[in-house]
PDB file of N, CA and C in Angstrom:
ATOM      1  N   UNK A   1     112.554   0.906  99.704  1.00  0.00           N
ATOM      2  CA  UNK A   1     113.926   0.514  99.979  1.00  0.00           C
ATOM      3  C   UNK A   1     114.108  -0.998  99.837  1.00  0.00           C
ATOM      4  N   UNK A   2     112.933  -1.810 100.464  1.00  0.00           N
ATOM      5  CA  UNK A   2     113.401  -3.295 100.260  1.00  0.00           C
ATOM      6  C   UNK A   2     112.901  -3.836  98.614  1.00  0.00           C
ATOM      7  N   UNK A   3     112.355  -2.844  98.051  1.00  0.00           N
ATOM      8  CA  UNK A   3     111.992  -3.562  96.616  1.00  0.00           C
ATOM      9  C   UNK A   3     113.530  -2.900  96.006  1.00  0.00           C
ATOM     10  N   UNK A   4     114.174  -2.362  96.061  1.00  0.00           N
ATOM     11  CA  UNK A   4     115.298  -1.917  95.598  1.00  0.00           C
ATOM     12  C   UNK A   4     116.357  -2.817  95.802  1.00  0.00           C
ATOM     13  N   UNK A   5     116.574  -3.111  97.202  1.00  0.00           N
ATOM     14  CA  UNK A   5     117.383  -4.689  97.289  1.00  0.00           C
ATOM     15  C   UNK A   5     117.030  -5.649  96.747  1.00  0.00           C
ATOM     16  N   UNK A   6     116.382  -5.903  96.896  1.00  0.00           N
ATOM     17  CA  UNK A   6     115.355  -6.935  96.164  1.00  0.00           C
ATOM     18  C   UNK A   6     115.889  -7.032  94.976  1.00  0.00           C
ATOM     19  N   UNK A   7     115.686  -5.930  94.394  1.00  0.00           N
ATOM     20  CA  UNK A   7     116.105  -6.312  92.511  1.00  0.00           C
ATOM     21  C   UNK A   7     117.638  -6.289  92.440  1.00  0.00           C
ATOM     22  N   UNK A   8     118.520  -5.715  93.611  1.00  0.00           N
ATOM     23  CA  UNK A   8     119.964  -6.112  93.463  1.00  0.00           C
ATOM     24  C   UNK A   8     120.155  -7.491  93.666  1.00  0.00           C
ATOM     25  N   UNK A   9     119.744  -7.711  94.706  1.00  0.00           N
ATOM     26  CA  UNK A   9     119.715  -9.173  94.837  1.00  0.00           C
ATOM     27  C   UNK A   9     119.728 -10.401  93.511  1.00  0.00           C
ATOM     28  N   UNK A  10     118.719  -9.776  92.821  1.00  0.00           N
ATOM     29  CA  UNK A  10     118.502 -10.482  91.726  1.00  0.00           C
ATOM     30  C   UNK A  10     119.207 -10.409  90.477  1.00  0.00           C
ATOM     31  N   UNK A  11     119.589  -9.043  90.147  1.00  0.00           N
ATOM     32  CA  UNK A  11     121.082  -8.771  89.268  1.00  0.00           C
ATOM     33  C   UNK A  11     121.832  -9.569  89.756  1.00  0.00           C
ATOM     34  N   UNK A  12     122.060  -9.473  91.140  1.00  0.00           N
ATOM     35  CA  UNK A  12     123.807 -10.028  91.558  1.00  0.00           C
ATOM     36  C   UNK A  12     123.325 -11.998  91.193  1.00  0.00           C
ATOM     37  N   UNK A  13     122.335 -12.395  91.907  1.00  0.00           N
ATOM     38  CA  UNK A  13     121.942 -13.894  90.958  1.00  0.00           C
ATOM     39  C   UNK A  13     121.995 -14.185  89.289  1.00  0.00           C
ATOM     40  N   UNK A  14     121.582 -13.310  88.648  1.00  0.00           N
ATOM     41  CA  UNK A  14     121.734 -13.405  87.152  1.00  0.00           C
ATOM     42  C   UNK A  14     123.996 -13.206  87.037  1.00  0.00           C
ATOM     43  N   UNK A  15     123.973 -12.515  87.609  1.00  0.00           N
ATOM     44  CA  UNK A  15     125.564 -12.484  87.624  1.00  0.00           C
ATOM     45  C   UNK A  15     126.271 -13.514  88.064  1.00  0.00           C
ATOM     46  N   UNK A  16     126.016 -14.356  88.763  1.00  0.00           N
ATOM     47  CA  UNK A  16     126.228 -15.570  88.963  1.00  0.00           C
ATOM     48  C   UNK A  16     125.799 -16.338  88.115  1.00  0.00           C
ATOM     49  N   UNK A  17     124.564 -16.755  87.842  1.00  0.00           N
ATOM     50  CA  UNK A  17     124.340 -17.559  86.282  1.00  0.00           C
ATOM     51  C   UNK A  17     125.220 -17.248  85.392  1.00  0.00           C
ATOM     52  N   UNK A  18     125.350 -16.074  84.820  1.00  0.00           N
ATOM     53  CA  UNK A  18     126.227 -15.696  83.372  1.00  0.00           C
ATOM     54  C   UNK A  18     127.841 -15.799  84.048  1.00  0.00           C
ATOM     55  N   UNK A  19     128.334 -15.877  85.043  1.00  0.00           N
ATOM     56  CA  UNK A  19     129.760 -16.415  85.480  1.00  0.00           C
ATOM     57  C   UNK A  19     129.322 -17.894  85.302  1.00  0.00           C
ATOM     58  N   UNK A  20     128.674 -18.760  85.623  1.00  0.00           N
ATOM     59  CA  UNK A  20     128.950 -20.023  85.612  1.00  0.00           C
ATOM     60  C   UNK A  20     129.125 -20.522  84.284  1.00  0.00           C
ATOM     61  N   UNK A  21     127.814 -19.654  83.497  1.00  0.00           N
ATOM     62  CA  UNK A  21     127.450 -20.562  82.068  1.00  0.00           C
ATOM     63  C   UNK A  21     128.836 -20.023  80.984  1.00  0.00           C
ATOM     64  N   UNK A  22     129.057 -18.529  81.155  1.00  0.00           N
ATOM     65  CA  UNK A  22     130.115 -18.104  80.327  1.00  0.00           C
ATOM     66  C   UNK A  22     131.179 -17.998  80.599  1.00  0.00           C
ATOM     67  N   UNK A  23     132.620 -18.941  80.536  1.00  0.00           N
ATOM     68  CA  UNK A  23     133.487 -18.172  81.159  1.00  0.00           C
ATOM     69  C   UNK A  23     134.326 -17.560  80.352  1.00  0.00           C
ATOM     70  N   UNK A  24     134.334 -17.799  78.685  1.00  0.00           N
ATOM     71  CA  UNK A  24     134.860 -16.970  78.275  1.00  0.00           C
ATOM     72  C   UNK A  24     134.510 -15.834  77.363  1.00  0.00           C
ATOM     73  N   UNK A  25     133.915 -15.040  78.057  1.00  0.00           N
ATOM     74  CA  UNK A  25     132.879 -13.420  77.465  1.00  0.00           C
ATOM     75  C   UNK A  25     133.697 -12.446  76.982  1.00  0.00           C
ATOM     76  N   UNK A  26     133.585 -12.355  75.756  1.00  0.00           N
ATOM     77  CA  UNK A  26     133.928 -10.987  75.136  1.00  0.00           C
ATOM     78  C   UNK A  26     132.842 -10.017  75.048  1.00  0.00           C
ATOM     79  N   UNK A  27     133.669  -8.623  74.482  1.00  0.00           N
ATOM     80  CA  UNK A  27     132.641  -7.514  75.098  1.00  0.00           C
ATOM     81  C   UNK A  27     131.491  -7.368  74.396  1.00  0.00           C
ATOM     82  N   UNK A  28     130.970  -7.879  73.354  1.00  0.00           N
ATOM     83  CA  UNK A  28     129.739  -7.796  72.831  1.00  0.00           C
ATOM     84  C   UNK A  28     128.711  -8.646  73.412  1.00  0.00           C
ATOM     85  N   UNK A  29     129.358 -10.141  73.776  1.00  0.00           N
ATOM     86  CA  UNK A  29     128.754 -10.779  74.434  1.00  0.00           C
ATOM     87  C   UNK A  29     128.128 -10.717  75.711  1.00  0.00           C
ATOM     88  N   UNK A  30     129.050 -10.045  76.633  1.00  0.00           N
ATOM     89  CA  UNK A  30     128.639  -9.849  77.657  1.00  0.00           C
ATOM     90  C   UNK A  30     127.840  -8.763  77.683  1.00  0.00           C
ATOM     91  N   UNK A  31     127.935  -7.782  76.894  1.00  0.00           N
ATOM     92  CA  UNK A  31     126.759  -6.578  76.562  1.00  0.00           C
ATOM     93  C   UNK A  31     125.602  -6.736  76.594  1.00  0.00           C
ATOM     94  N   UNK A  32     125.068  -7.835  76.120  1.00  0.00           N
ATOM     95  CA  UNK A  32     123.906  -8.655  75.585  1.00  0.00           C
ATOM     96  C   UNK A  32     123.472  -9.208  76.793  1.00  0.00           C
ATOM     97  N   UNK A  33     124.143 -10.207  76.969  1.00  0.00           N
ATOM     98  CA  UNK A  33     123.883 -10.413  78.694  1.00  0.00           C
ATOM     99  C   UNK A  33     123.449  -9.522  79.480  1.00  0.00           C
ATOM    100  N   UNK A  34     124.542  -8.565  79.766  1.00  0.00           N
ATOM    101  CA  UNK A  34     124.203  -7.525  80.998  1.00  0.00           C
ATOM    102  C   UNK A  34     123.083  -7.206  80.806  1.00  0.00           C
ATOM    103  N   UNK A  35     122.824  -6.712  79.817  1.00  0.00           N
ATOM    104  CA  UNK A  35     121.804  -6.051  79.323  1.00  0.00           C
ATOM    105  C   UNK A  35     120.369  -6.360  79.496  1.00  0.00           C
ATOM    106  N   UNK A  36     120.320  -7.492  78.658  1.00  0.00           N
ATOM    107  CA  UNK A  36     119.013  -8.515  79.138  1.00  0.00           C
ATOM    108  C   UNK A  36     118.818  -8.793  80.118  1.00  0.00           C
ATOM    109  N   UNK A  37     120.030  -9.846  80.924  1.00  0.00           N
ATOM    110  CA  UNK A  37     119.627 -10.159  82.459  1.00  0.00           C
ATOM    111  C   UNK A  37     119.947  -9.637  83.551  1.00  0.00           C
ATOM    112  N   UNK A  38     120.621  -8.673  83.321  1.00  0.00           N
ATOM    113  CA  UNK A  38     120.937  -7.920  84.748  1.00  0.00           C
ATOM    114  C   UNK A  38     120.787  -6.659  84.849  1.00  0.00           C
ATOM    115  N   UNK A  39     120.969  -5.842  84.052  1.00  0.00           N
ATOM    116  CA  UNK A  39     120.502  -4.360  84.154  1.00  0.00           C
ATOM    117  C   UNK A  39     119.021  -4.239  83.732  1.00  0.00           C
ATOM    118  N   UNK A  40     118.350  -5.021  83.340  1.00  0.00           N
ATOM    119  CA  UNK A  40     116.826  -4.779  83.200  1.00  0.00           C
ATOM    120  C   UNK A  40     116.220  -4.850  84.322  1.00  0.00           C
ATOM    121  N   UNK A  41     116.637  -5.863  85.138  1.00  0.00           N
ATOM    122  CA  UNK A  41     116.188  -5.861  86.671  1.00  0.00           C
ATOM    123  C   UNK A  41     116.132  -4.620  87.232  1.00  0.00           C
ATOM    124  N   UNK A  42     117.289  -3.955  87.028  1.00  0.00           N
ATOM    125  CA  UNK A  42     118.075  -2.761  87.827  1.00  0.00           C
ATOM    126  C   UNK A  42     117.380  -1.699  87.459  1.00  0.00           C
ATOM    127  N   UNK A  43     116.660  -1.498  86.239  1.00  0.00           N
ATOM    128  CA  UNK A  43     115.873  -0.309  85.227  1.00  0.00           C
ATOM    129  C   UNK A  43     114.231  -0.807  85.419  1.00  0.00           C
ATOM    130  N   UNK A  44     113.959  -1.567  85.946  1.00  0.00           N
ATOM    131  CA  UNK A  44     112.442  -1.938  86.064  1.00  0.00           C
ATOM    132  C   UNK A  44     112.089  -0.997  86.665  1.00  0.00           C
ATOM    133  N   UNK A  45     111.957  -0.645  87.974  1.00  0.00           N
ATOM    134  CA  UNK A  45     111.628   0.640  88.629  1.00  0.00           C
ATOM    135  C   UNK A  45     112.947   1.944  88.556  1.00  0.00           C
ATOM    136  N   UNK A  46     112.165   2.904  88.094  1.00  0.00           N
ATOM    137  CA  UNK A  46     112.722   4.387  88.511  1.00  0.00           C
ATOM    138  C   UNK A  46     113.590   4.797  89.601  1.00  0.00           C
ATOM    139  N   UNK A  47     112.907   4.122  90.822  1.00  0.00           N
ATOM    140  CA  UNK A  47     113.722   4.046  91.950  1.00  0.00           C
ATOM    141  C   UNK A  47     114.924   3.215  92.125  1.00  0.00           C
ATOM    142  N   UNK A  48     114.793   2.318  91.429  1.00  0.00           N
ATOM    143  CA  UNK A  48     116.395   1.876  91.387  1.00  0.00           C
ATOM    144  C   UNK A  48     117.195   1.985  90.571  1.00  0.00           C
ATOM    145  N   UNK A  49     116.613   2.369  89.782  1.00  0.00           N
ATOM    146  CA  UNK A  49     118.204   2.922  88.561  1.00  0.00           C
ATOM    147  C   UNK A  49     118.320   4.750  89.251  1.00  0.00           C
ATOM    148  N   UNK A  50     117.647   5.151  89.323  1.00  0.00           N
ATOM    149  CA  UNK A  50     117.647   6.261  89.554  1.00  0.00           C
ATOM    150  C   UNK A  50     117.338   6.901  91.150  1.00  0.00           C
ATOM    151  N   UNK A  51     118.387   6.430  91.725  1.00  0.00           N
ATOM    152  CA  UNK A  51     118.743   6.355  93.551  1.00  0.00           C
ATOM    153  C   UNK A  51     118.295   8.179  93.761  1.00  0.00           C
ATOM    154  N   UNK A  52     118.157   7.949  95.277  1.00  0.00           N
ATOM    155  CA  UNK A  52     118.458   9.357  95.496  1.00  0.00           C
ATOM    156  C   UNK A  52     119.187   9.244  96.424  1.00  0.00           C
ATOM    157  N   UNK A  53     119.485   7.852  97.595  1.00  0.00           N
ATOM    158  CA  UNK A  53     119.996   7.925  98.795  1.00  0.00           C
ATOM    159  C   UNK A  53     121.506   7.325  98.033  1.00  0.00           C
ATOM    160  N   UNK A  54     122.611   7.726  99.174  1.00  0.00           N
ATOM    161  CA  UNK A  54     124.108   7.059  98.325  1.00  0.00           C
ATOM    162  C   UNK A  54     124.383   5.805  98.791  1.00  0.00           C
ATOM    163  N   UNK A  55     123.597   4.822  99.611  1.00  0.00           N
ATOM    164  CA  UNK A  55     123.977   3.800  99.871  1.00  0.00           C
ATOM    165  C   UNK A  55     123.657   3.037  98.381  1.00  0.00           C
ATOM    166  N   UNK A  56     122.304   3.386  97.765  1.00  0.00           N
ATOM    167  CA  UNK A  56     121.518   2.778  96.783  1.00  0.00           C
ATOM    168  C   UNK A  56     122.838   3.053  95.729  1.00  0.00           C
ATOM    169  N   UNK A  57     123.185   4.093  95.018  1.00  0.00           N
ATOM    170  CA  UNK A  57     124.067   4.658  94.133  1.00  0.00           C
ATOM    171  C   UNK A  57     125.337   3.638  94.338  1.00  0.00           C
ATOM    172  N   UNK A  58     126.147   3.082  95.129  1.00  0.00           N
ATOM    173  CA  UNK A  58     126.679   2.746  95.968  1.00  0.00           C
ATOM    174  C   UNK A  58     126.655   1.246  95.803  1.00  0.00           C
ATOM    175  N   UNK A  59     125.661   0.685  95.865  1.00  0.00           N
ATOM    176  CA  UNK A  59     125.176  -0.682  95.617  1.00  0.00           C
ATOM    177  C   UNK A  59     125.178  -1.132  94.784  1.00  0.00           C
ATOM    178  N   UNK A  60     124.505   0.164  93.206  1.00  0.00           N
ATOM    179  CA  UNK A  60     124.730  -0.237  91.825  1.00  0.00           C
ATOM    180  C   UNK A  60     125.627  -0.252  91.483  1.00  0.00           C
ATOM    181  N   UNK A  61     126.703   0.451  91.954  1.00  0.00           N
ATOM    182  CA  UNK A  61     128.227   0.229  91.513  1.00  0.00           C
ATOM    183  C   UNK A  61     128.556  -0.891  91.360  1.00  0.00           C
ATOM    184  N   UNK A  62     128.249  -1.526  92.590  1.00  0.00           N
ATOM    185  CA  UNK A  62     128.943  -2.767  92.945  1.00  0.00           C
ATOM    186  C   UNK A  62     128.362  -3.899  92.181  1.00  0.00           C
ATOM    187  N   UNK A  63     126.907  -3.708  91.757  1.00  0.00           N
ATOM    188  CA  UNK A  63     126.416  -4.801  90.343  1.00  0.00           C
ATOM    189  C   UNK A  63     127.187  -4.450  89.611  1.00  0.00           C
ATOM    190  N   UNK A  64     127.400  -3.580  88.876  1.00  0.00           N
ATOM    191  CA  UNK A  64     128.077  -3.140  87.628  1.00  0.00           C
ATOM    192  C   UNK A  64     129.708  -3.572  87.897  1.00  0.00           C
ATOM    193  N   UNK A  65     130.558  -3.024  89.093  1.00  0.00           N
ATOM    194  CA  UNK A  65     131.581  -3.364  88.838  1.00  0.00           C
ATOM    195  C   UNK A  65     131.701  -4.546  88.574  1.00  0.00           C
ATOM    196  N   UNK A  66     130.913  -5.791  89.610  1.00  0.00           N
ATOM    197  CA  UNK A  66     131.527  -7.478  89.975  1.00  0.00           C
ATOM    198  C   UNK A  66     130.755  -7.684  88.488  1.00  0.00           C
ATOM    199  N   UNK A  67     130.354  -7.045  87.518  1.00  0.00           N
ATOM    200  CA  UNK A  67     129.631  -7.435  86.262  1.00  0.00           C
ATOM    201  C   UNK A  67     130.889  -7.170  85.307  1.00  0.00           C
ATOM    202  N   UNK A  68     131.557  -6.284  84.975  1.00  0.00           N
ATOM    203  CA  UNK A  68     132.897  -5.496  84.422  1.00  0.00           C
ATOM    204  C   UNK A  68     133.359  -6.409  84.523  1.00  0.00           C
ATOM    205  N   UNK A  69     133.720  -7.354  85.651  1.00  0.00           N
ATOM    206  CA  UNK A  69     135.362  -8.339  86.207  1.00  0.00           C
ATOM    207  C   UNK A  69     135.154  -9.788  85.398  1.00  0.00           C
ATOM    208  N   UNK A  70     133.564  -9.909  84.392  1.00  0.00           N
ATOM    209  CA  UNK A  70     133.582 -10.954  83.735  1.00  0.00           C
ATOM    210  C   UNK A  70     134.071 -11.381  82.773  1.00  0.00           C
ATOM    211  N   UNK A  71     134.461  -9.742  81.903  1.00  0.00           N
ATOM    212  CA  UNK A  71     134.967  -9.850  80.748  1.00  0.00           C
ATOM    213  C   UNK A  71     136.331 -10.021  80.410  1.00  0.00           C
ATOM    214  N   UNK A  72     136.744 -11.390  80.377  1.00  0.00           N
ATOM    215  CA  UNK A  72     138.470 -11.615  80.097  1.00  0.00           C
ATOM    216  C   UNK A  72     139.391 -10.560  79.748  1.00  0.00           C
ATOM    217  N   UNK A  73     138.697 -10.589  78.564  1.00  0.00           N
ATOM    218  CA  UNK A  73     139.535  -9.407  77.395  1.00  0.00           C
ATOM    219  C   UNK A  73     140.102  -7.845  77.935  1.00  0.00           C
ATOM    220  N   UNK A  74     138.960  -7.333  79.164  1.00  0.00           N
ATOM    221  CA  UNK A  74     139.155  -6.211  79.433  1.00  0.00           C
ATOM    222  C   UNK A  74     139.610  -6.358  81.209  1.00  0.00           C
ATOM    223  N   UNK A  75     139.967  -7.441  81.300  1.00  0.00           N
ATOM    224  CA  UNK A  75     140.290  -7.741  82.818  1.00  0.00           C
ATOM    225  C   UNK A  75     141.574  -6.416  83.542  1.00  0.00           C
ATOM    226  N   UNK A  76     142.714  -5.975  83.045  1.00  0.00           N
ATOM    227  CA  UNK A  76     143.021  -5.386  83.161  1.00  0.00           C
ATOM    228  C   UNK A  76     143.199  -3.729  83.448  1.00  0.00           C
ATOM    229  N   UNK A  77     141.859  -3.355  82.990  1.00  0.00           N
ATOM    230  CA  UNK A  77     141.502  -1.983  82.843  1.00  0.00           C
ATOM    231  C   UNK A  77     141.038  -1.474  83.899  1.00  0.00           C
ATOM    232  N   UNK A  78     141.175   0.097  84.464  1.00  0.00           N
ATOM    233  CA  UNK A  78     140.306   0.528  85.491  1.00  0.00           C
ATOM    234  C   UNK A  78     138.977  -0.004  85.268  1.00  0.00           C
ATOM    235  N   UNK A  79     138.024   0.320  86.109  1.00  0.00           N
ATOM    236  CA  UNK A  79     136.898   0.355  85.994  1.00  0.00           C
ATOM    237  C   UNK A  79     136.122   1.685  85.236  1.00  0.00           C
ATOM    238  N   UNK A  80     136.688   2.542  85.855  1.00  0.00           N
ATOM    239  CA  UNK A  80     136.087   3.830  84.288  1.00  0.00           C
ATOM    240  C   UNK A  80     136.400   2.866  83.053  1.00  0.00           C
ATOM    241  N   UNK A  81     137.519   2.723  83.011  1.00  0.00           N
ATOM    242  CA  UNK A  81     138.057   2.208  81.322  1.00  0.00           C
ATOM    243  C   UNK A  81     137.189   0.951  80.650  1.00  0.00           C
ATOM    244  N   UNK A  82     136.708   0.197  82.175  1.00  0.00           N
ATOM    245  CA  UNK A  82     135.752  -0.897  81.505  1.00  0.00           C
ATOM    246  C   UNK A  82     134.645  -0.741  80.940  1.00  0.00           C
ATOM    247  N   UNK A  83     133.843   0.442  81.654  1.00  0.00           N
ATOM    248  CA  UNK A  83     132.438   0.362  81.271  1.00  0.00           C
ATOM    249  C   UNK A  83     132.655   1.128  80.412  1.00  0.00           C
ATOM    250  N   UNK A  84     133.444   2.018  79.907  1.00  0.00           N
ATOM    251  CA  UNK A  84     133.788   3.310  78.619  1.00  0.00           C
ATOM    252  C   UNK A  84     133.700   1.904  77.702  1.00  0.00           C
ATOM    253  N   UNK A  85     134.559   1.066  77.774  1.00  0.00           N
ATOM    254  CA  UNK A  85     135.138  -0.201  76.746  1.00  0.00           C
ATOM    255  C   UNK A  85     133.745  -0.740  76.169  1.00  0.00           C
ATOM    256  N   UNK A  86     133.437  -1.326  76.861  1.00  0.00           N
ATOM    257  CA  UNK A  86     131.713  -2.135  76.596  1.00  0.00           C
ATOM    258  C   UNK A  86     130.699  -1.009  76.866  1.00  0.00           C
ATOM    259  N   UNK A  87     130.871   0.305  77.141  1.00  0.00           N
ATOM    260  CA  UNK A  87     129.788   0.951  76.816  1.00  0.00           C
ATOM    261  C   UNK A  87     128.366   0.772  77.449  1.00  0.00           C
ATOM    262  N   UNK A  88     128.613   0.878  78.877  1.00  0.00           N
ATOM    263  CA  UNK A  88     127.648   0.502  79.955  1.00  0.00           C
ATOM    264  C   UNK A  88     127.497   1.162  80.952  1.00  0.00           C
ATOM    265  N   UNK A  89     128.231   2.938  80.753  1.00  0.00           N
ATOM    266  CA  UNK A  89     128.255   3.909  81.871  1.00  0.00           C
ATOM    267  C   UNK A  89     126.362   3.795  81.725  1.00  0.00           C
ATOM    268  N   UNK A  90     125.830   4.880  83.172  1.00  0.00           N
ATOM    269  CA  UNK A  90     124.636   5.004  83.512  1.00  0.00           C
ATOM    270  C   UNK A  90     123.808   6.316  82.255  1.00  0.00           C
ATOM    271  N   UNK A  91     124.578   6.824  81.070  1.00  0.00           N
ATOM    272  CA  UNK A  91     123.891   7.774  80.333  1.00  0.00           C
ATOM    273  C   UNK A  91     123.600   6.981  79.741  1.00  0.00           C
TER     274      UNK A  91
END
């Protein structure tokens, strides 16, 4: 459980780096990003991409959503509609 925070912790820091350094991200760009520095964290162990408890499930949302709210272009959209957009649901 605490190596699982742990690596949120550290997404949500890389998410802060890529807000400071980029502020204006379009969706390929930020793809690349996410990708590299913040969802690799999140996919290192099994156990955290792949929760079984719903607080954990729950938590990744919340990387992923405050990750969604970077991209200018798609600022407007639900959140289904964002990650459909940039192509970053969990399949």
């Amino acid at each position: 459980m605490q190596h699982c925070k742990e690596k949120i912790n550290t997404a949500y820091s890389f998410l802060g780096i890529i807000k400071i350094n980029f502020i204006y991200l379009d969706e390929d760009a930020f793809v690349m990003l996410y990708k590299s520095l913040v969802r690799s964290h999140l996919e290192y162990a099994n156990s955290v991409w792949n929760p079984h408890r719903l607080g954990l499930i729950k938590d990744l949302e919340k990387v992923q959503m405050r990750a969604t709210k970077l991209v200018i272009t798609i600022k407007n959209l639900t959140y289904k509609d964002k990650t459909q957009k940039v192509k970053i649901t969990n399949s």
